[in-house]
C-alpha atoms as a PDB file:
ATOM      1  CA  UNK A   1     156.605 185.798 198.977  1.00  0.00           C
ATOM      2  CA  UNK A   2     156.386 189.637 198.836  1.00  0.00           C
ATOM      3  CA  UNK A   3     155.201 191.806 195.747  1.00  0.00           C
ATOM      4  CA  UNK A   4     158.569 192.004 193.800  1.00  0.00           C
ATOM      5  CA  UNK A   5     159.664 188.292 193.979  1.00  0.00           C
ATOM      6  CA  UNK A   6     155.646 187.877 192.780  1.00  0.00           C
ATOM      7  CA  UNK A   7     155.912 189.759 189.966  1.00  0.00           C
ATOM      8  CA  UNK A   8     159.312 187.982 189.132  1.00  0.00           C
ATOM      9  CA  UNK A   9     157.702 184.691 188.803  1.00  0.00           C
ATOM     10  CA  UNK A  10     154.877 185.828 187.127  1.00  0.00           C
ATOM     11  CA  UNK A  11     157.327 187.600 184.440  1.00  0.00           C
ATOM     12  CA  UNK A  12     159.035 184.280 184.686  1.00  0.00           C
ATOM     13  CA  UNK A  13     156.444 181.716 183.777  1.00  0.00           C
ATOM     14  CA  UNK A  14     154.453 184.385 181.395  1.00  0.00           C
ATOM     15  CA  UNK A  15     158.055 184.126 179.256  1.00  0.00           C
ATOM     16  CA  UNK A  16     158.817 180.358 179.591  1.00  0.00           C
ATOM     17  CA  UNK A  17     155.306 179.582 178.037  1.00  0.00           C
ATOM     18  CA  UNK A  18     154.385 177.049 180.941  1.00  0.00           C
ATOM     19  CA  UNK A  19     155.011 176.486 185.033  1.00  0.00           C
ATOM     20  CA  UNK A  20     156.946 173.183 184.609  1.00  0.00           C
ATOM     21  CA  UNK A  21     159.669 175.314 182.116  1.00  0.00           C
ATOM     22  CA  UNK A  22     159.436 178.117 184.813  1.00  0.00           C
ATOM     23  CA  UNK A  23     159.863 175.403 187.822  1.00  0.00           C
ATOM     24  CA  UNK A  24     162.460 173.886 185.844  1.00  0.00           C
ATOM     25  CA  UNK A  25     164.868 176.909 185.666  1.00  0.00           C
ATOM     26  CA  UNK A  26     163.994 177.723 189.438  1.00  0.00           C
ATOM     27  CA  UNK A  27     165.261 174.402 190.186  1.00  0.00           C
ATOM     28  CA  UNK A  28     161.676 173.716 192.013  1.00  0.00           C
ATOM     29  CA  UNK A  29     158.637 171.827 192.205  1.00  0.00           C
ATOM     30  CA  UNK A  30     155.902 172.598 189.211  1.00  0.00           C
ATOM     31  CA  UNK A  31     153.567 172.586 191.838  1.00  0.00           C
ATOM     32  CA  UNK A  32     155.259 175.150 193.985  1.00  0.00           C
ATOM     33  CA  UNK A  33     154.731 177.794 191.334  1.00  0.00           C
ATOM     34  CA  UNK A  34     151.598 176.887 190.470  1.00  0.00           C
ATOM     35  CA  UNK A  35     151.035 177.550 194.264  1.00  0.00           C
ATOM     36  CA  UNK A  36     152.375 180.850 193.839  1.00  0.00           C
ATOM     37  CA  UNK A  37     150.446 182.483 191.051  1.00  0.00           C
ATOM     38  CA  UNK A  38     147.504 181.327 192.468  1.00  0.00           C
ATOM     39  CA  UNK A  39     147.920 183.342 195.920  1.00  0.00           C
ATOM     40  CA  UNK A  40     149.095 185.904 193.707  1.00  0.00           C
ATOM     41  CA  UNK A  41     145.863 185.757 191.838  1.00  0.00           C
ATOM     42  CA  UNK A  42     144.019 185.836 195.244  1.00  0.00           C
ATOM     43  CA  UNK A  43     145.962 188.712 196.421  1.00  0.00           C
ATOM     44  CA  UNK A  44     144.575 190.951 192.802  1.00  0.00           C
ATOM     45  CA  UNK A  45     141.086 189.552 192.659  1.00  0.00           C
ATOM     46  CA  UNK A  46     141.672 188.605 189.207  1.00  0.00           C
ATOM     47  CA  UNK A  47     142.708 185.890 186.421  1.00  0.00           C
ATOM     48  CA  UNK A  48     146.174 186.333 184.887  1.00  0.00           C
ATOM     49  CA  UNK A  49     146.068 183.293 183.272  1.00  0.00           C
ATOM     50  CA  UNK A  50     144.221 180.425 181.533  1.00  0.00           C
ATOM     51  CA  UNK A  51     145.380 176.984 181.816  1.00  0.00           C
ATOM     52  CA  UNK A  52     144.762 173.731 179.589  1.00  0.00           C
ATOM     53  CA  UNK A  53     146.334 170.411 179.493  1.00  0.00           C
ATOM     54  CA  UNK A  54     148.377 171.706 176.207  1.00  0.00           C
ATOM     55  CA  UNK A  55     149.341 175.404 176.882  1.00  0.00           C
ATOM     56  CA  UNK A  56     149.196 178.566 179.390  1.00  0.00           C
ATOM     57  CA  UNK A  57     148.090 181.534 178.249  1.00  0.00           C
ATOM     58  CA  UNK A  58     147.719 185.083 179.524  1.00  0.00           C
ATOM     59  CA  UNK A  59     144.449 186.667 180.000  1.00  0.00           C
ATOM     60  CA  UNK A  60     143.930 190.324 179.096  1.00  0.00           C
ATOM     61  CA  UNK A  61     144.213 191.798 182.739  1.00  0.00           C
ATOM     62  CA  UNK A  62     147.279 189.217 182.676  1.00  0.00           C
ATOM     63  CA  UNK A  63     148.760 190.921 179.561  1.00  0.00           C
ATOM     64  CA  UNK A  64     148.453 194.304 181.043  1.00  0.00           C
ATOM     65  CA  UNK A  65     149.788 193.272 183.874  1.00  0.00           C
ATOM     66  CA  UNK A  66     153.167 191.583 182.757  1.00  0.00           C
ATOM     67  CA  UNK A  67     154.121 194.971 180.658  1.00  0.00           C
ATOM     68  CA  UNK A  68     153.281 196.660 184.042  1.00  0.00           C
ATOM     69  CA  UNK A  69     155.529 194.678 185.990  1.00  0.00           C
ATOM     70  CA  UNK A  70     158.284 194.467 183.448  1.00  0.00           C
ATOM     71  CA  UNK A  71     158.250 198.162 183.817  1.00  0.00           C
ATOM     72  CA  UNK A  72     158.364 198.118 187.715  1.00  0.00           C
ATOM     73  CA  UNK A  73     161.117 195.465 187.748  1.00  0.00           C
ATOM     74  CA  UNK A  74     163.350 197.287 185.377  1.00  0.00           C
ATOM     75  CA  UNK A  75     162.982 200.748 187.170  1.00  0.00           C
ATOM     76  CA  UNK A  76     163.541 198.642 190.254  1.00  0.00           C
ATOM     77  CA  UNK A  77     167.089 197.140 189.042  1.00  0.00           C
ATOM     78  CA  UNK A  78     168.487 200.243 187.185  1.00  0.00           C
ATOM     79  CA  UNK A  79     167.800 201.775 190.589  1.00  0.00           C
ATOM     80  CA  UNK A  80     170.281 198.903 192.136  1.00  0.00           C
ATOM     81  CA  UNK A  81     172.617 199.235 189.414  1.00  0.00           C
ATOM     82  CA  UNK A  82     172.841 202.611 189.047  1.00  0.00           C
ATOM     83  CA  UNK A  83     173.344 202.788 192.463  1.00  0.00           C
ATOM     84  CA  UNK A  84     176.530 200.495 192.665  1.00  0.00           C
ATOM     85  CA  UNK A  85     177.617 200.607 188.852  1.00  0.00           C
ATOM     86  CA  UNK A  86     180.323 202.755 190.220  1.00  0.00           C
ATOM     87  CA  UNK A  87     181.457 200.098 193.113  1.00  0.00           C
ATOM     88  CA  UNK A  88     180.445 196.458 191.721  1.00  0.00           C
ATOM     89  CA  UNK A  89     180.946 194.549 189.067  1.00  0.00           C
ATOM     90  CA  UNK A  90     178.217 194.330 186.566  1.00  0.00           C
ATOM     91  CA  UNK A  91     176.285 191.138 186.852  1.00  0.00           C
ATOM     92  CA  UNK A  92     173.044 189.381 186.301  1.00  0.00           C
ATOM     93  CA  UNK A  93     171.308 188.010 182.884  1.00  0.00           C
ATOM     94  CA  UNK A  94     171.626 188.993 179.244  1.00  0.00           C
ATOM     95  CA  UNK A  95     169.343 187.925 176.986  1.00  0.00           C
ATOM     96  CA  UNK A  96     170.395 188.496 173.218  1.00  0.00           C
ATOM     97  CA  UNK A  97     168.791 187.800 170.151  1.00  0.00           C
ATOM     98  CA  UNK A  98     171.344 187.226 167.684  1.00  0.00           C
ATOM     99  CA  UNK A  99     171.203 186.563 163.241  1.00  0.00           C
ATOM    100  CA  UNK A 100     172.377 183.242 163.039  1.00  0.00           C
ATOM    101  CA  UNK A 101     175.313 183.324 160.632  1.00  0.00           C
ATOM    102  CA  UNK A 102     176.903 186.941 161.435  1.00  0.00           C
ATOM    103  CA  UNK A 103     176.022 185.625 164.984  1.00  0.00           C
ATOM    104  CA  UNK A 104     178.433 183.055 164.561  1.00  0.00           C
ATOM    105  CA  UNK A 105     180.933 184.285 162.258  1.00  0.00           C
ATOM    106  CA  UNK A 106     181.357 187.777 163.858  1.00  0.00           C
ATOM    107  CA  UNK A 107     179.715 188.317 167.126  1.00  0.00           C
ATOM    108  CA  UNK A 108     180.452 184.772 169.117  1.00  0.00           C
ATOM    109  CA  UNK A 109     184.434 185.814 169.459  1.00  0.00           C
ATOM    110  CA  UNK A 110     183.308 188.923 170.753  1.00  0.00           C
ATOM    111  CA  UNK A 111     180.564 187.394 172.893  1.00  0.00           C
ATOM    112  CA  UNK A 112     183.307 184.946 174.414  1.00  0.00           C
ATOM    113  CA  UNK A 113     185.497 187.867 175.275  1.00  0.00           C
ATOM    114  CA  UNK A 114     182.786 189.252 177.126  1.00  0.00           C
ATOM    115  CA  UNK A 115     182.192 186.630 179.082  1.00  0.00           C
ATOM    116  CA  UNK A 116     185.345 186.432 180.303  1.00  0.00           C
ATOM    117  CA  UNK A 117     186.122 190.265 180.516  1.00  0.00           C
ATOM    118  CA  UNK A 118     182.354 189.761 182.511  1.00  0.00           C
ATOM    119  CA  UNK A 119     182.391 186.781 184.794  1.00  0.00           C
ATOM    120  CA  UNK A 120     179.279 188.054 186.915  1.00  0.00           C
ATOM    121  CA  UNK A 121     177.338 188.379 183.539  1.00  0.00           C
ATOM    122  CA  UNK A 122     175.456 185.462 182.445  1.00  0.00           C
ATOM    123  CA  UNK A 123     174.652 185.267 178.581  1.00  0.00           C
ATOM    124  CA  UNK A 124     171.683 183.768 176.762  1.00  0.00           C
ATOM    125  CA  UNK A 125     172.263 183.505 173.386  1.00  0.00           C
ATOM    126  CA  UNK A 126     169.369 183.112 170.798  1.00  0.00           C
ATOM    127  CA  UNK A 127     170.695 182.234 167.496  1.00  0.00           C
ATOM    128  CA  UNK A 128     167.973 183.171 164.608  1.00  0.00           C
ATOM    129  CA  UNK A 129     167.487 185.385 161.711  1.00  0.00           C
ATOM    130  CA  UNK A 130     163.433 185.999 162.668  1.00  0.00           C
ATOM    131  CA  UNK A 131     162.143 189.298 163.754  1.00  0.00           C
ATOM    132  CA  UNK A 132     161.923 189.318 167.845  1.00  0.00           C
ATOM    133  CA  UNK A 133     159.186 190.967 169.949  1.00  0.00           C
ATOM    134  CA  UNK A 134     161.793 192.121 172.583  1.00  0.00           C
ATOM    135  CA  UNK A 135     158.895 192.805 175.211  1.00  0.00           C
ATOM    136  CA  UNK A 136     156.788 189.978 174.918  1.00  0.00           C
ATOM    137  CA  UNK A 137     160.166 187.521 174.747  1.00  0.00           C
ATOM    138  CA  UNK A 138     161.859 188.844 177.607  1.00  0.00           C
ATOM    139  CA  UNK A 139     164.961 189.964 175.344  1.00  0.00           C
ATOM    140  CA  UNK A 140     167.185 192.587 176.840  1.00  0.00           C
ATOM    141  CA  UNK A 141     168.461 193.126 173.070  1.00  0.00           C
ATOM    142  CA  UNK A 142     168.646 192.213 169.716  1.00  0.00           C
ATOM    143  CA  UNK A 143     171.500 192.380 167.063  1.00  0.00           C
ATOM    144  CA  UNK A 144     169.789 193.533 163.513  1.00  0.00           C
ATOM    145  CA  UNK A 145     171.762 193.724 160.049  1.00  0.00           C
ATOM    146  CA  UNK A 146     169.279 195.909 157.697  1.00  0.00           C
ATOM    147  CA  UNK A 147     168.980 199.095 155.363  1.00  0.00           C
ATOM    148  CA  UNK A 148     165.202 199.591 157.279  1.00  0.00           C
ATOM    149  CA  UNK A 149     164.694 199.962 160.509  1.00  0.00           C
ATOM    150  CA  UNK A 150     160.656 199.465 161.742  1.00  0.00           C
ATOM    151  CA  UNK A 151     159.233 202.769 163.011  1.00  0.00           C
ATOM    152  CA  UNK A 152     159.731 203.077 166.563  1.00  0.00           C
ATOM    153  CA  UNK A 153     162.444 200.882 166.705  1.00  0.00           C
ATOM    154  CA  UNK A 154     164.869 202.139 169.506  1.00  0.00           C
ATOM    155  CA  UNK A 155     169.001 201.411 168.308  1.00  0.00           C
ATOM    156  CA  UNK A 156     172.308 202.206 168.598  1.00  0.00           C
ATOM    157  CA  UNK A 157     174.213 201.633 165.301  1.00  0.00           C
ATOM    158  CA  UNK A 158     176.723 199.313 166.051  1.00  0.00           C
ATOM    159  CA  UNK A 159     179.230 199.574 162.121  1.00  0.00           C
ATOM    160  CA  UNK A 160     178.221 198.842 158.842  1.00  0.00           C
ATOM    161  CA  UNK A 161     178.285 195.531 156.810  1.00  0.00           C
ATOM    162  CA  UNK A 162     179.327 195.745 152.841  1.00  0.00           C
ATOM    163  CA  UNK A 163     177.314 193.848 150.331  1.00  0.00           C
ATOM    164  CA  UNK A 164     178.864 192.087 147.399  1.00  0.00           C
ATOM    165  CA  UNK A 165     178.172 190.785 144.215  1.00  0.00           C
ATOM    166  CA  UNK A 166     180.496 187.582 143.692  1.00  0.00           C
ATOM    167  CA  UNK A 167     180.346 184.526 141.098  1.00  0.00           C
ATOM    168  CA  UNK A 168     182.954 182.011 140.875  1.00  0.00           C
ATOM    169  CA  UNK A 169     185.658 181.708 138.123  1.00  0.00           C
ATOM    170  CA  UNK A 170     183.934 179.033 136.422  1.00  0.00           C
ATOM    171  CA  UNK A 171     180.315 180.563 135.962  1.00  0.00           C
ATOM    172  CA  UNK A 172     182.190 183.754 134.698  1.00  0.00           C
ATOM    173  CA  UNK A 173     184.246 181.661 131.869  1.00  0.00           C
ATOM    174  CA  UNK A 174     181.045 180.028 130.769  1.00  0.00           C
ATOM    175  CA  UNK A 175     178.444 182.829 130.892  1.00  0.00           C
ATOM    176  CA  UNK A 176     180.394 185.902 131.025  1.00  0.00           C
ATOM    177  CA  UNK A 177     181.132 188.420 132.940  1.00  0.00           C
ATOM    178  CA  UNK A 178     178.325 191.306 133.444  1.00  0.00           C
ATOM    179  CA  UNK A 179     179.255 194.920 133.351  1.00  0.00           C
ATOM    180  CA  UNK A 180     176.413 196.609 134.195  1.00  0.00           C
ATOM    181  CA  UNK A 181     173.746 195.892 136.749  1.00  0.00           C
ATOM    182  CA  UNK A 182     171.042 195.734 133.743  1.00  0.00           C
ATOM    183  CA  UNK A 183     172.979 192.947 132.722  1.00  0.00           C
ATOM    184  CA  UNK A 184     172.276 191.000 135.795  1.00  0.00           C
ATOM    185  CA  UNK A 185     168.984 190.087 134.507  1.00  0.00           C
ATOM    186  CA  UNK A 186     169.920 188.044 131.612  1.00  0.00           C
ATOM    187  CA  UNK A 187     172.562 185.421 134.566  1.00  0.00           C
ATOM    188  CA  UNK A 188     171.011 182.680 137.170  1.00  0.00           C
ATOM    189  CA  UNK A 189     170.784 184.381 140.521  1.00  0.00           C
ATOM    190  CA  UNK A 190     171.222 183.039 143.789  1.00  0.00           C
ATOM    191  CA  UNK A 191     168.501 184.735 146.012  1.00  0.00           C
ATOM    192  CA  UNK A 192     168.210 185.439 149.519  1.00  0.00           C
ATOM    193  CA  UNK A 193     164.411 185.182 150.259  1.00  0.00           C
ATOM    194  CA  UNK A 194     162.111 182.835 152.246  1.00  0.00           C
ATOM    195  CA  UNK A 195     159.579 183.016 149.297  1.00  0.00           C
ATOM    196  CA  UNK A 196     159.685 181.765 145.442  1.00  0.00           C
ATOM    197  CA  UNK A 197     158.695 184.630 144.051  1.00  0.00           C
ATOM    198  CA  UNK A 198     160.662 187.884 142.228  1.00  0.00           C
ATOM    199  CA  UNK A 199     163.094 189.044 143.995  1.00  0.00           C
ATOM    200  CA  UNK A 200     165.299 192.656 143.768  1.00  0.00           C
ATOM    201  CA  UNK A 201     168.587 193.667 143.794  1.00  0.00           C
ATOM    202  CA  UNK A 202     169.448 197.546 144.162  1.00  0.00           C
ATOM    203  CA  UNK A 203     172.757 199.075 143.191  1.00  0.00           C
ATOM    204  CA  UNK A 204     173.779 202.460 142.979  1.00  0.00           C
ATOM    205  CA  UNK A 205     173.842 203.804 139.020  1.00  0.00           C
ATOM    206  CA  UNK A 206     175.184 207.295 138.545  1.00  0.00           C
ATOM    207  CA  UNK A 207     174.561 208.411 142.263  1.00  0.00           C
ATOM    208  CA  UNK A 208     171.121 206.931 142.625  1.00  0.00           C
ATOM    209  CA  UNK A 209     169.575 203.566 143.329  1.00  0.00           C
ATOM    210  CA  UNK A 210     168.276 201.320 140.626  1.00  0.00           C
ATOM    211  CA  UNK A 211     166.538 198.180 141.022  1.00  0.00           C
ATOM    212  CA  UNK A 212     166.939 194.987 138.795  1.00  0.00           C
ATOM    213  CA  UNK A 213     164.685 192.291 139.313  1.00  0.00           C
ATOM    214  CA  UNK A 214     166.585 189.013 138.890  1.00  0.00           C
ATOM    215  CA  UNK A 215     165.677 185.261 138.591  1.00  0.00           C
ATOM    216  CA  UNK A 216     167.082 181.852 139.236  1.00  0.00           C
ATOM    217  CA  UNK A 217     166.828 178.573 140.034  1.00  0.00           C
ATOM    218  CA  UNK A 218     167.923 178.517 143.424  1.00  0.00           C
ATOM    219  CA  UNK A 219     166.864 180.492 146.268  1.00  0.00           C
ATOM    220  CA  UNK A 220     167.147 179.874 150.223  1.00  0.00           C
ATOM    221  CA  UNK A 221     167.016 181.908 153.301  1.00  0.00           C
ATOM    222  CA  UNK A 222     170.716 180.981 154.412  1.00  0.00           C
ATOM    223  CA  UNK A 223     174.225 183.398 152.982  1.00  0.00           C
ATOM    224  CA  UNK A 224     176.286 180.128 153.519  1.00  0.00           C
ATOM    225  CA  UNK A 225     173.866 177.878 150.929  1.00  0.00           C
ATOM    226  CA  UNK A 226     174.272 180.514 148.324  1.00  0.00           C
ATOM    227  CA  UNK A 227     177.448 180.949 148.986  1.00  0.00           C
ATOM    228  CA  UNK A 228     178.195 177.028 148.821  1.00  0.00           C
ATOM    229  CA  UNK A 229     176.075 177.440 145.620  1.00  0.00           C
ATOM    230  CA  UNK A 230     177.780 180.286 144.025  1.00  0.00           C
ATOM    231  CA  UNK A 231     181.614 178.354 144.567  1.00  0.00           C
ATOM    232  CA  UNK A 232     179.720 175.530 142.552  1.00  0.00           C
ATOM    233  CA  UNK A 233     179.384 177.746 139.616  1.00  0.00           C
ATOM    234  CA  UNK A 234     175.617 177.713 139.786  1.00  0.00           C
ATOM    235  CA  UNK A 235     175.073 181.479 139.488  1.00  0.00           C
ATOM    236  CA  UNK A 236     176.066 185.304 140.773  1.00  0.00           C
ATOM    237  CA  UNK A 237     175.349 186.031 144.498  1.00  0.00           C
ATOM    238  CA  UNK A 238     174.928 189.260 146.220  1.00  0.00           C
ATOM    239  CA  UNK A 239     176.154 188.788 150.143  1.00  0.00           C
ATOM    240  CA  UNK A 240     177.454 190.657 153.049  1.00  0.00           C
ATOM    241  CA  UNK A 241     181.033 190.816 154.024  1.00  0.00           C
ATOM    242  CA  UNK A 242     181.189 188.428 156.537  1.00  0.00           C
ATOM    243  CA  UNK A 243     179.781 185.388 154.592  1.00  0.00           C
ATOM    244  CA  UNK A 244     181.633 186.013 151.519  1.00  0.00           C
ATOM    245  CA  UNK A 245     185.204 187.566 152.815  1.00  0.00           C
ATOM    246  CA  UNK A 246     186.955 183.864 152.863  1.00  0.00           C
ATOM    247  CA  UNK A 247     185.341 182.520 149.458  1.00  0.00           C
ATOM    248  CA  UNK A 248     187.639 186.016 148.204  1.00  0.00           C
ATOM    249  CA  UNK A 249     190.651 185.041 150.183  1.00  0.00           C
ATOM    250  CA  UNK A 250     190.794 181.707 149.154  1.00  0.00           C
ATOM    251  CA  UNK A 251     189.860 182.552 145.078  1.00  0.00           C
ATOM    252  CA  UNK A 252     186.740 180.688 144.826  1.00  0.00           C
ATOM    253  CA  UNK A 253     184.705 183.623 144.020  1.00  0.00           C
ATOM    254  CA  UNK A 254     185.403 186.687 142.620  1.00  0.00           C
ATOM    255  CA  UNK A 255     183.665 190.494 142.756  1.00  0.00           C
ATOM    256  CA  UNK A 256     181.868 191.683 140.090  1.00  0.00           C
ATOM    257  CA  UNK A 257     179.886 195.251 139.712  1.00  0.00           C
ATOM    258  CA  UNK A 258     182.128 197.345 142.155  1.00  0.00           C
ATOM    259  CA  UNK A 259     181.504 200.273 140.801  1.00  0.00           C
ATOM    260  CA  UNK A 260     177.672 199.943 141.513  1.00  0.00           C
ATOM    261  CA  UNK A 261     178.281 198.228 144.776  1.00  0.00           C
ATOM    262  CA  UNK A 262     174.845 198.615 146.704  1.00  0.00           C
ATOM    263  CA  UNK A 263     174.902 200.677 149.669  1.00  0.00           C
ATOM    264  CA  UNK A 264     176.194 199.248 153.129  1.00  0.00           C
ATOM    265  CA  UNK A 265     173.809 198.112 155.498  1.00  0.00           C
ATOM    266  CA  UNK A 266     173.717 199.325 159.110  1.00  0.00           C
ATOM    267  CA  UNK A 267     174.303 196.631 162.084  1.00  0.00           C
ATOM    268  CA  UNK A 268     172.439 197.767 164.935  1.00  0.00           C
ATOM    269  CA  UNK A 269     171.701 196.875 168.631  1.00  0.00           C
ATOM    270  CA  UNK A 270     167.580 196.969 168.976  1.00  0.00           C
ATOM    271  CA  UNK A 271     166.284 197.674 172.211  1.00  0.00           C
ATOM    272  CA  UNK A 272     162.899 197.397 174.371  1.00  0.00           C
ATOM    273  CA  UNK A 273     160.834 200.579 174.332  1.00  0.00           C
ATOM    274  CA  UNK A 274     159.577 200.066 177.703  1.00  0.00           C
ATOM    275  CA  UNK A 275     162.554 200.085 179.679  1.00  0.00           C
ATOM    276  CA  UNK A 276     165.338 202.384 180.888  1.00  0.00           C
ATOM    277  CA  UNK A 277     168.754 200.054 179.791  1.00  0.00           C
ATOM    278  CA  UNK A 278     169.954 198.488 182.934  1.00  0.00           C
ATOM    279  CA  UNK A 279     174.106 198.587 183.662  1.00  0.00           C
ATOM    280  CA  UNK A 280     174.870 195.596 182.407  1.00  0.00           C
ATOM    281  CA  UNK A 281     172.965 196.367 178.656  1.00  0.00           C
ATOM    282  CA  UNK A 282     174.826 199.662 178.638  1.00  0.00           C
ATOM    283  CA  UNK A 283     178.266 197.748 179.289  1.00  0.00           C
ATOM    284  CA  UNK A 284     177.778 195.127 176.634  1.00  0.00           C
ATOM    285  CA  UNK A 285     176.737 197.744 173.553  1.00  0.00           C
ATOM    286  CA  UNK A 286     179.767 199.854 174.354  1.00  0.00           C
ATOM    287  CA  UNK A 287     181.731 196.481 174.157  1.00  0.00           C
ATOM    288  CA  UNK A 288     180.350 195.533 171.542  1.00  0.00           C
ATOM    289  CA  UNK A 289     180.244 199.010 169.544  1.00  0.00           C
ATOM    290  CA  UNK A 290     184.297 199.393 170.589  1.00  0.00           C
ATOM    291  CA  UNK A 291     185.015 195.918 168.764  1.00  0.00           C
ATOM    292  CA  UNK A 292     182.323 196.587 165.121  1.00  0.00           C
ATOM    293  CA  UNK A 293     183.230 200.290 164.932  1.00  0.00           C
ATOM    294  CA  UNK A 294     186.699 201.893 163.799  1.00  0.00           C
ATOM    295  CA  UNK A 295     188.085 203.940 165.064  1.00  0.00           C
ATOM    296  CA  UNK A 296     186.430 204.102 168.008  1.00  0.00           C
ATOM    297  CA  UNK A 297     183.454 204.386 170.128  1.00  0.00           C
ATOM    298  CA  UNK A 298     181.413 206.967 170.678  1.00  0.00           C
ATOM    299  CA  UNK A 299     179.169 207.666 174.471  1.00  0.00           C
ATOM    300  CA  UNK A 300     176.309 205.196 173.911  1.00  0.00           C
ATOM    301  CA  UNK A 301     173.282 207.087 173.234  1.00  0.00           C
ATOM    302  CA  UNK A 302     169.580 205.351 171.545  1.00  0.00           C
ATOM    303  CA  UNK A 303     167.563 206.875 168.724  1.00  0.00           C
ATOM    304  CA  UNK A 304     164.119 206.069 167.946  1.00  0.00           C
ATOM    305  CA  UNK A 305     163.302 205.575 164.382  1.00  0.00           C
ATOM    306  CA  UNK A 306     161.098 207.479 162.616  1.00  0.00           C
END
């Protein structure tokens, strides 16, 4: 095995967690790879990893070493690909980190297109609304919907999603319909929060931001359960477009507070800060951008946040 296909498999079982997941997706013996990071341990004079019957995990020489071989193996493929972006079709692995309900809703018809448009592009989706380490997971991206982005985050804005505030017909003929954001107080609110405590709407009150702290019986960490909440007349929800668009189509719901409509959140493609983006990353955000953004796309550039 030489150095590069070493490092590979190293990167490869560091990310799956374990040699059997790594041997797995090689379609090999466990014991072949644990034959390999052995001589590769041999080769360096050094640990990279310490085994038990229950996990694997990476000493610190090991640590330093994955980041430096993710490093050499992504300068070593945007070599390849820069090389022949201009004479082969793009090909080889994508892994995304995607919010699970905009994931769904929004991104999977575009993801599908993709695929075909793509057919040398494989895709590895991971549905879920937590915060991803993109290094230490071996994501090439991730798709974030937010009004903060982390410092040192590296993006490329992607559109906007609208928030709204929307109640059903039914809670609005028995409690009344608010017309101010103050007001919002004094109704049951249908949170979005992974905790029980307070929780904060802002809306936007003669040109500035104002906060109301609101209350309720129900809370959850899922736009569709509110949402399924809110049709049942159990209180006032404030959700992005693309949970609560058909609830407004169909009548179920209706806006409230447009005037003081919060401001719209960015969606944004997050990217590694260790790596150049290979081809194939650079093909899929300008896809993606061209199909989120009206009127059209502009050259993909990255901005760090600050």
């Amino acid at each position: 095995m030489d150095r590069l296909e070493a490092m590979q498999l190293f990167v490869r079982v560091a990310e799956r967690g374990s040699f059997a997941a790594a041997a797995a997706q090689l379609g090999v013996a466990r014991s072949v790879v644990t034959r390999q990071i052995a001589a590769l341990e041999t080769h360096l004079g050094v640990k990279l990893m310490a085994r038990s019957t229950r996990r694997l995990t990476l000493t610190t020489t090991g640590a330093a070493y994955l980041e430096q071989c993710r490093v050499i193996l992504n300068l070593v493929e945007t070599a390849e690909t820069d090389v022949a972006e201009h004479h082969l079709t793009p090909r080889g692995l994508l892994r995304l980190g995607l919010p699970l309900v905009f994931g769904l809703k929004r991104l999977l018809p575009i993801l599908l297109e993709f695929a075909q448009r793509y057919p040398e592009i494989r895709l590895d989706m991971d549905y879920t609304d937590r915060r991803l380490n993109l290094i230490e997971e071996g994501f090439d991206l991730s798709i974030r919907i937010t009004d903060r982005l982390e410092p040192g985050d590296i993006v490329r804005k992607l559109g906007v999603c609208r928030l709204f505030t929307v109640a059903s017909p039914d809670y609005l003929a028995r409690y009344g319909r608010p017309a101010h954001p103050g007001e919002i107080k004094h109704h049951e609110c249908l949170a979005y929060t992974g905790d029980a405590g307070a929780v904060t709407w802002w809306f936007q009150v003669e040109g500035r931001l104002e906060p109301v702290a609101v209350r309720g019986r129900l809370s959850a960490n899922n736009g569709e359960a509110l949402m399924a909440a809110a049709v049942s007349g159990m209180g006032i929800a404030l959700q992005p477009d693309f949970i609560v668009e058909p609830f407004l189509a169909a009548g179920t719901v209706e806006t409230l507070l447009e005037p003081f409509a919060p401001p719209a959140l960015g969606v944004y493609a997050v990217l590694p800060s260790n790596r150049s983006l290979p081809y194939r990353v650079r093909i899929f955000i300008d896809f993606l951008a061209a199909r989120l953004q009206k009127p059209t796309t502009p050259p993909l550039t990255v901005t760090r946040s600050r």
